[in-house]
PDB file of N, CA and C in Angstrom:
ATOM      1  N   UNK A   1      -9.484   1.057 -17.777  1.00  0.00           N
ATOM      2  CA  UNK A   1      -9.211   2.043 -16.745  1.00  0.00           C
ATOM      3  C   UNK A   1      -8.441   3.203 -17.370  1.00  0.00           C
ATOM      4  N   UNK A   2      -9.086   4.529 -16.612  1.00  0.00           N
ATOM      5  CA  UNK A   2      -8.157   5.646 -17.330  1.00  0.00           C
ATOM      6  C   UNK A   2      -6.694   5.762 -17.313  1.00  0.00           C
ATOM      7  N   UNK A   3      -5.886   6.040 -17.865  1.00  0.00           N
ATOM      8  CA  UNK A   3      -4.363   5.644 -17.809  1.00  0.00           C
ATOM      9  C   UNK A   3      -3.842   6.686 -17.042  1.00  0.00           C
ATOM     10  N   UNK A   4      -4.540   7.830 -16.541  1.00  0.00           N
ATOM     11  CA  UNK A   4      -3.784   8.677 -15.473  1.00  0.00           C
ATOM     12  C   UNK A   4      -4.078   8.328 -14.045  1.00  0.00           C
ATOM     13  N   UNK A   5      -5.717   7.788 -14.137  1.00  0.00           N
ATOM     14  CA  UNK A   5      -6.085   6.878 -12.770  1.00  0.00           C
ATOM     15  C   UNK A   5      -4.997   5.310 -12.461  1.00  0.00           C
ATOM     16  N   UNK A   6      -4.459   4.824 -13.600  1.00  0.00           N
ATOM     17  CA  UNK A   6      -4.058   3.542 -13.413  1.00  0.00           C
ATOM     18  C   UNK A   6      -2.354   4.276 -12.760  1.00  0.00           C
ATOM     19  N   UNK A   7      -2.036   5.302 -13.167  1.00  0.00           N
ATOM     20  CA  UNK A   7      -0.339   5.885 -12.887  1.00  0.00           C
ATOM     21  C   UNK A   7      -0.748   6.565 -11.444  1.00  0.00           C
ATOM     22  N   UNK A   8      -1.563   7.060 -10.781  1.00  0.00           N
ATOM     23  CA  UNK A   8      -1.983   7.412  -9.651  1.00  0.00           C
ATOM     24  C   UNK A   8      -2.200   6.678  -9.246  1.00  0.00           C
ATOM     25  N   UNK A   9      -2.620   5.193  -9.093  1.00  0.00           N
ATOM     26  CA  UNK A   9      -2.555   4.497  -8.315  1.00  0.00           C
ATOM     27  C   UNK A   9      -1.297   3.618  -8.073  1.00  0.00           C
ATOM     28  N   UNK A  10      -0.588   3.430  -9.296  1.00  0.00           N
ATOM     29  CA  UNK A  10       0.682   2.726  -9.119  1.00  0.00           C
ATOM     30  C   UNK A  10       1.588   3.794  -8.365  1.00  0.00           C
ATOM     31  N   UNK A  11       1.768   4.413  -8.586  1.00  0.00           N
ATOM     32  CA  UNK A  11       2.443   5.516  -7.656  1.00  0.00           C
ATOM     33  C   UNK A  11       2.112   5.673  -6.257  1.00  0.00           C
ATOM     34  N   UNK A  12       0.708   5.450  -6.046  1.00  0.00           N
ATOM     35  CA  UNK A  12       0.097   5.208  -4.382  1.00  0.00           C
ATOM     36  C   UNK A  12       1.074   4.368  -4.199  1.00  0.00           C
ATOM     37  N   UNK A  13       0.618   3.295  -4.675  1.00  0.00           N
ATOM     38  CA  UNK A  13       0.885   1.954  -3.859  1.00  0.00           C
ATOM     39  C   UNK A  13       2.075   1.620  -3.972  1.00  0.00           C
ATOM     40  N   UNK A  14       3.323   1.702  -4.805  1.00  0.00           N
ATOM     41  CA  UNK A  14       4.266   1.694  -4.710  1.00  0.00           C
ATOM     42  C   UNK A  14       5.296   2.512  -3.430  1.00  0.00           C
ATOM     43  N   UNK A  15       4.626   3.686  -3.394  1.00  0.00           N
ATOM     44  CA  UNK A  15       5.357   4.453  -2.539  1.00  0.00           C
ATOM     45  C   UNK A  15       5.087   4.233  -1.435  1.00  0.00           C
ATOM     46  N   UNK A  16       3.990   4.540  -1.041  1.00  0.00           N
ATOM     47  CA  UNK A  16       3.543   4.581   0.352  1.00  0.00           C
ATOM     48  C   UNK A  16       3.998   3.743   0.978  1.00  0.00           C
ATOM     49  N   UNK A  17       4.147   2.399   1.555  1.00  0.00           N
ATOM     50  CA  UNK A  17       4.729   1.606   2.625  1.00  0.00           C
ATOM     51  C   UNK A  17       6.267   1.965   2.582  1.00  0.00           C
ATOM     52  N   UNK A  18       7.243   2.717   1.733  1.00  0.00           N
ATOM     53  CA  UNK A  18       8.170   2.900   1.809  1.00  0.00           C
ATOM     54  C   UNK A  18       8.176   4.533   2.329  1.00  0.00           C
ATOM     55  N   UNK A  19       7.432   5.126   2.426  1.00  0.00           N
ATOM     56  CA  UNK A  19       7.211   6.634   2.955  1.00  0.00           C
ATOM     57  C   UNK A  19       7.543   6.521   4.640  1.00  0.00           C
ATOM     58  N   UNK A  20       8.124   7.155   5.171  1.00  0.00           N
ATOM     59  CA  UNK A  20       7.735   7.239   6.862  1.00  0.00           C
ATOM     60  C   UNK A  20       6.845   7.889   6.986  1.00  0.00           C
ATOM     61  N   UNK A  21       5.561   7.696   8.205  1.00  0.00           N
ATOM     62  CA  UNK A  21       4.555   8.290   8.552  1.00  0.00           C
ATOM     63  C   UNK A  21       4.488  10.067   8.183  1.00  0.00           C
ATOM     64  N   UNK A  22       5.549  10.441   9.275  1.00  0.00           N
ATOM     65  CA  UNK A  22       5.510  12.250   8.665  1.00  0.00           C
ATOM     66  C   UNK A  22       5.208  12.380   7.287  1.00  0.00           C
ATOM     67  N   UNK A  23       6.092  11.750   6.433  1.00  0.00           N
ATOM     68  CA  UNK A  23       5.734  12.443   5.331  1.00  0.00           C
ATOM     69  C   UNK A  23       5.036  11.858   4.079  1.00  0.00           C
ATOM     70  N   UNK A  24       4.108  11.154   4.624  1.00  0.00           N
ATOM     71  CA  UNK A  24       2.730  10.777   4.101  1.00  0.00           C
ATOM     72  C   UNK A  24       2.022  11.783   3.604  1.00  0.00           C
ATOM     73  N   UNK A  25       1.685  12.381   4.325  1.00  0.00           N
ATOM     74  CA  UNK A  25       0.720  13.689   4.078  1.00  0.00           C
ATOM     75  C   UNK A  25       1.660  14.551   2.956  1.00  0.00           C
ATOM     76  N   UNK A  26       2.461  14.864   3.055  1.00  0.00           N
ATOM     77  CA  UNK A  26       3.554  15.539   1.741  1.00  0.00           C
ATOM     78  C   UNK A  26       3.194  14.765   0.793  1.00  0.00           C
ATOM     79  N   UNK A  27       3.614  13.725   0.405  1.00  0.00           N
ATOM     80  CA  UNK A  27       3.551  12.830  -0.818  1.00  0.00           C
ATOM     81  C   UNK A  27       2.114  12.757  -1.499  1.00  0.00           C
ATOM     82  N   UNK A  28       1.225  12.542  -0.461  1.00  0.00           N
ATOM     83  CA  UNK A  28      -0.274  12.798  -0.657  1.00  0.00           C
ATOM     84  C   UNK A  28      -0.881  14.271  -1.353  1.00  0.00           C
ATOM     85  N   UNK A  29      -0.190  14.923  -0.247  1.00  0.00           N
ATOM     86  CA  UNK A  29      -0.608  16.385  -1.691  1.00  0.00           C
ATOM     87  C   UNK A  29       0.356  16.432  -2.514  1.00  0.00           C
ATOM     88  N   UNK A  30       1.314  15.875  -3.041  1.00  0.00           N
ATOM     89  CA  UNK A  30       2.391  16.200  -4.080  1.00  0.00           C
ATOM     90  C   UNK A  30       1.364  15.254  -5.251  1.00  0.00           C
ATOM     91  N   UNK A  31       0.546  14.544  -4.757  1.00  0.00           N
ATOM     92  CA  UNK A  31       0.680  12.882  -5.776  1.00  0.00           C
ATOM     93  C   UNK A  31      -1.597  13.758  -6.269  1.00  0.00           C
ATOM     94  N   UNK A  32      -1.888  14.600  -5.166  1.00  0.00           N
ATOM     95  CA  UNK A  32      -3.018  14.962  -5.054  1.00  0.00           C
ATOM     96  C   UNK A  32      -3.145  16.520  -6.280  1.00  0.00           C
ATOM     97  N   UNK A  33      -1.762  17.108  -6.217  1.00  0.00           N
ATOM     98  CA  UNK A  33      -1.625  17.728  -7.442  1.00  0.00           C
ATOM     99  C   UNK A  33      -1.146  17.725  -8.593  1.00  0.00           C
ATOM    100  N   UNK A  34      -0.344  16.775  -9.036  1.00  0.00           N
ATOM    101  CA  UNK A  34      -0.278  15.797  -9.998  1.00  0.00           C
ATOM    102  C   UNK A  34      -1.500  15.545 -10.658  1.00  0.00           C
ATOM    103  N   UNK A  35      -2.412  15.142 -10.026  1.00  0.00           N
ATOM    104  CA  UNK A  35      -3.592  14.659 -10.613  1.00  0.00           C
ATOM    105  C   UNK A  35      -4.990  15.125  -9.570  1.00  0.00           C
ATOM    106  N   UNK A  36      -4.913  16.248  -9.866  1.00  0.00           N
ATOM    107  CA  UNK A  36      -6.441  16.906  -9.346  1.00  0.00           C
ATOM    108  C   UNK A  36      -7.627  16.158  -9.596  1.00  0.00           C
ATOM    109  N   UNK A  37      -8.137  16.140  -8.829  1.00  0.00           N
ATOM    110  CA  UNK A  37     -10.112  15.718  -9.031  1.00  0.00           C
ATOM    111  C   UNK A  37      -9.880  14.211  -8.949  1.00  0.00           C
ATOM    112  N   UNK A  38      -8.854  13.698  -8.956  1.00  0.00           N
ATOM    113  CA  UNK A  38      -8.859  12.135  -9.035  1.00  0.00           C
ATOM    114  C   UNK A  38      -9.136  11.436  -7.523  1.00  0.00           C
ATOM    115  N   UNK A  39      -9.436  10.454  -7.507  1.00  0.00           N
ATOM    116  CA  UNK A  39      -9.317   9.658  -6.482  1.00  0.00           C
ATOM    117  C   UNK A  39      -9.467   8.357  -6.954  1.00  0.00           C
ATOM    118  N   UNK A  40      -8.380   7.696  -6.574  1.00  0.00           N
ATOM    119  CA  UNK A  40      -7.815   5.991  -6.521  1.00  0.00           C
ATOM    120  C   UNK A  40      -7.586   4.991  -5.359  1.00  0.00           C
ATOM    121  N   UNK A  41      -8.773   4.477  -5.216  1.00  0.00           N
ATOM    122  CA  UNK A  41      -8.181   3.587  -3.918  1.00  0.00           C
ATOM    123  C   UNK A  41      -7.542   2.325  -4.620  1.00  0.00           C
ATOM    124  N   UNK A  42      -6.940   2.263  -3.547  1.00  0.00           N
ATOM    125  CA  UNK A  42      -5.524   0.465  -3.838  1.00  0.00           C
ATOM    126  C   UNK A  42      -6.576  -1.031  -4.050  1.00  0.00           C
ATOM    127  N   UNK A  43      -6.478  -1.428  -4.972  1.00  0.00           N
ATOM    128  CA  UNK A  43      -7.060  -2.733  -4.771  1.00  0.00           C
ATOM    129  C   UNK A  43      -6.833  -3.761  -4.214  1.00  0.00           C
ATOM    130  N   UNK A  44      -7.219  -4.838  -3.766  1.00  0.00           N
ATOM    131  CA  UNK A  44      -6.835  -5.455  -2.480  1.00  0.00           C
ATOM    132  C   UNK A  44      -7.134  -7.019  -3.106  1.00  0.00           C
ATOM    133  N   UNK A  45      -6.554  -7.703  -2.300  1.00  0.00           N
ATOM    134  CA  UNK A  45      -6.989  -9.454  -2.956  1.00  0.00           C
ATOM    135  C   UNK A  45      -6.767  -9.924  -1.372  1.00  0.00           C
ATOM    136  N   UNK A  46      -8.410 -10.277  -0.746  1.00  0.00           N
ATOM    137  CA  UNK A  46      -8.218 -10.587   0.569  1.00  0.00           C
ATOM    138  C   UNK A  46      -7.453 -11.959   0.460  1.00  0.00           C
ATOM    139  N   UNK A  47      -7.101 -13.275  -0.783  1.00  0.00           N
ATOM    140  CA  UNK A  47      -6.832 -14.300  -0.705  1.00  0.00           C
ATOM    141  C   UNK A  47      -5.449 -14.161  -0.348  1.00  0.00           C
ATOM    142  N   UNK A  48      -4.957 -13.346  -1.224  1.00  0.00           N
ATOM    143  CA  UNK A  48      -3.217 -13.271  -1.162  1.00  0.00           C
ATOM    144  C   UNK A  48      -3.068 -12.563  -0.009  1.00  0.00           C
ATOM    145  N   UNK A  49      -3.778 -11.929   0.379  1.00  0.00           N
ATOM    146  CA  UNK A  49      -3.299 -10.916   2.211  1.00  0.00           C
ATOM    147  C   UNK A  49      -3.137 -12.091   3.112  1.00  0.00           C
ATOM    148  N   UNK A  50      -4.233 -13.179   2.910  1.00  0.00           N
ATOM    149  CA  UNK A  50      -4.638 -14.248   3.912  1.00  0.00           C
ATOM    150  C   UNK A  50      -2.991 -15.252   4.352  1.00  0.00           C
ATOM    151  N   UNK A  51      -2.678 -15.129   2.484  1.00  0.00           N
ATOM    152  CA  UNK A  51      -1.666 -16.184   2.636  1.00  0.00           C
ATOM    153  C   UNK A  51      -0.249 -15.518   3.154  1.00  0.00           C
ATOM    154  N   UNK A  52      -0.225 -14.393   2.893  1.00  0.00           N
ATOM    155  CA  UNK A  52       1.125 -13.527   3.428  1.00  0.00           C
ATOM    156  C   UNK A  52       1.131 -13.638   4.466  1.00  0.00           C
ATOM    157  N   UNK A  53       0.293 -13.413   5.597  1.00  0.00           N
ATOM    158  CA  UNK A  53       0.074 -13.363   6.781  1.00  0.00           C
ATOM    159  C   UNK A  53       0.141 -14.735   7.487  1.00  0.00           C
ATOM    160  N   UNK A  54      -0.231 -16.036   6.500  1.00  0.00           N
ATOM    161  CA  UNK A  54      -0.218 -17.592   7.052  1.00  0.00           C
ATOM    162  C   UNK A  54       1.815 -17.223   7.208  1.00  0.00           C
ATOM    163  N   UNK A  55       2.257 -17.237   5.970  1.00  0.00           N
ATOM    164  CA  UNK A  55       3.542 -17.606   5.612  1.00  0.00           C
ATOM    165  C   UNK A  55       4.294 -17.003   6.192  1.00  0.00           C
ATOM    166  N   UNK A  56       4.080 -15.496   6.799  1.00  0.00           N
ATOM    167  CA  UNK A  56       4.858 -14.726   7.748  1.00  0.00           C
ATOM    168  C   UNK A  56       5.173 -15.375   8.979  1.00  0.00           C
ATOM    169  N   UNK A  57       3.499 -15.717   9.265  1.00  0.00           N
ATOM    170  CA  UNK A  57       3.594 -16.792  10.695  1.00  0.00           C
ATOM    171  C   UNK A  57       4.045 -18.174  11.336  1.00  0.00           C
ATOM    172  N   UNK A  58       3.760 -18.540  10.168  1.00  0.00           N
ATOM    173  CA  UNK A  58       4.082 -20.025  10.567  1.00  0.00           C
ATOM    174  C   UNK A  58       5.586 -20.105   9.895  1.00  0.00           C
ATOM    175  N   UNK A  59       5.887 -19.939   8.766  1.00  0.00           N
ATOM    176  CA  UNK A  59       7.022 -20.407   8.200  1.00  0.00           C
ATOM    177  C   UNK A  59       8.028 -19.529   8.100  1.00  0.00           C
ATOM    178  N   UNK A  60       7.685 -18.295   8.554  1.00  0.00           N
ATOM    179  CA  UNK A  60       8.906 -17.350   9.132  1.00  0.00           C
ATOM    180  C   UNK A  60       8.977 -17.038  10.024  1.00  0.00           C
ATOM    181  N   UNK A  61       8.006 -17.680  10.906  1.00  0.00           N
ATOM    182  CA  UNK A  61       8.417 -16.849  12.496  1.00  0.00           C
ATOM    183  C   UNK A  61       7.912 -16.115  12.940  1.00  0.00           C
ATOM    184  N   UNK A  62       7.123 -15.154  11.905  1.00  0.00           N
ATOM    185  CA  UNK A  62       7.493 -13.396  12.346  1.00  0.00           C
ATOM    186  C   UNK A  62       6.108 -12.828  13.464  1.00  0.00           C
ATOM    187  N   UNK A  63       6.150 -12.048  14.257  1.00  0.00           N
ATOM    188  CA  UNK A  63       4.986 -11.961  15.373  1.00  0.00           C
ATOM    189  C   UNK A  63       4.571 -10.761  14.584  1.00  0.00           C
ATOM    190  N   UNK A  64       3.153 -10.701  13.815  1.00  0.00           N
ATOM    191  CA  UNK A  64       2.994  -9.767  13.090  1.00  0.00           C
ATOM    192  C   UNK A  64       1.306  -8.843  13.767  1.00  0.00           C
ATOM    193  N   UNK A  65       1.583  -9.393  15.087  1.00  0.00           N
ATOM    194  CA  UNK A  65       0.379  -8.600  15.330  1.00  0.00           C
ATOM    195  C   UNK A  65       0.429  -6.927  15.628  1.00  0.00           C
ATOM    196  N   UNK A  66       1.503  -6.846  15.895  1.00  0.00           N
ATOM    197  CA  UNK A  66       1.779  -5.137  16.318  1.00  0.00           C
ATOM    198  C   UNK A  66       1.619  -4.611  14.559  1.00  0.00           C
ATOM    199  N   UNK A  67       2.081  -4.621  13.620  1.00  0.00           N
ATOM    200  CA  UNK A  67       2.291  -4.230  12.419  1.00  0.00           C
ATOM    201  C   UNK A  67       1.914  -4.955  11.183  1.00  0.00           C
ATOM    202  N   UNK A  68       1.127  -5.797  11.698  1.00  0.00           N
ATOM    203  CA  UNK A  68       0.358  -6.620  10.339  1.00  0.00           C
ATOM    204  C   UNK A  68      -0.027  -6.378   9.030  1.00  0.00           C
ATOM    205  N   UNK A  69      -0.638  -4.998   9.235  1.00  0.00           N
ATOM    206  CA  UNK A  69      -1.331  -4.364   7.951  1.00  0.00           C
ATOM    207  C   UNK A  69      -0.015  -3.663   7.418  1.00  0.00           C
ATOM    208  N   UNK A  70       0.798  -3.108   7.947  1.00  0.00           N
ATOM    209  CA  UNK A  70       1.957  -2.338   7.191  1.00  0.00           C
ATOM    210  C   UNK A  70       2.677  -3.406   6.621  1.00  0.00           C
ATOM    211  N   UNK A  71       3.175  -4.614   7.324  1.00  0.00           N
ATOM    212  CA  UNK A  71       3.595  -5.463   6.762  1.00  0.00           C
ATOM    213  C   UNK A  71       3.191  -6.496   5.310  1.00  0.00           C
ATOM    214  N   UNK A  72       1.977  -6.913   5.946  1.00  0.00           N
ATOM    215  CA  UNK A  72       1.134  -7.185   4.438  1.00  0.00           C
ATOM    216  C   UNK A  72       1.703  -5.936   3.024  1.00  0.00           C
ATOM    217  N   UNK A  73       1.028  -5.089   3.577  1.00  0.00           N
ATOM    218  CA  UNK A  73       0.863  -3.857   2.194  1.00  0.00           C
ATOM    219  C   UNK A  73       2.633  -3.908   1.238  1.00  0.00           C
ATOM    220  N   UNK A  74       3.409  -3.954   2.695  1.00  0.00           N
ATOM    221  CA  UNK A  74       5.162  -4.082   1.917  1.00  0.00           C
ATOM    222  C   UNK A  74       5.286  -5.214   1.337  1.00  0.00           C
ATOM    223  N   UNK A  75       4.652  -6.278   1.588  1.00  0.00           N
ATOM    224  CA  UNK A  75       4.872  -7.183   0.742  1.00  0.00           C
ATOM    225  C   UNK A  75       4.055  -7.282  -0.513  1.00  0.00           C
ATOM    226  N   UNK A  76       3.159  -6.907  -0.293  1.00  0.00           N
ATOM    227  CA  UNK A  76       2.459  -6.858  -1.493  1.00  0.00           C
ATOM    228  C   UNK A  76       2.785  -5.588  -2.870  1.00  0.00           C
TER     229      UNK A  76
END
């Protein structure tokens, strides 16, 4: 993988669930001119989403249907 595509994406994914909504879109063009012409989507492992979501539920309690996907992504 190209090593400016692999730092654009660690930088996605690191940041973003810690961003508040507003300023998503900021970070997005800050991170979009940094690295022009690129595009990186986040890679995903549906196994480990499966199990975050078991372990949230059952063995922590947590009611994760309002915020599931934000939650997953922070943990991951």
């Amino acid at each position: 993988m190209d090593e400016n595509l692999l730092l654009m994406r660690a930088l996605k994914d690191f940041n973003i669930p810690k961003i508040i909504t507003d300023d998503k879109p900021i970070f997005l063009r800050l991170i979009g001119d940094l690295f022009p012409r690129m595009e990186a989507e986040s890679k995903s492992d549906p196994e480990f989403k499966s199990i975050i979501k078991k372990v949230g539920k059952e063995e922590m309690g947590l009611y994760l249907d309002i915020a599931e996907d934000m939650f997953v992504t922070k943990v991951i």
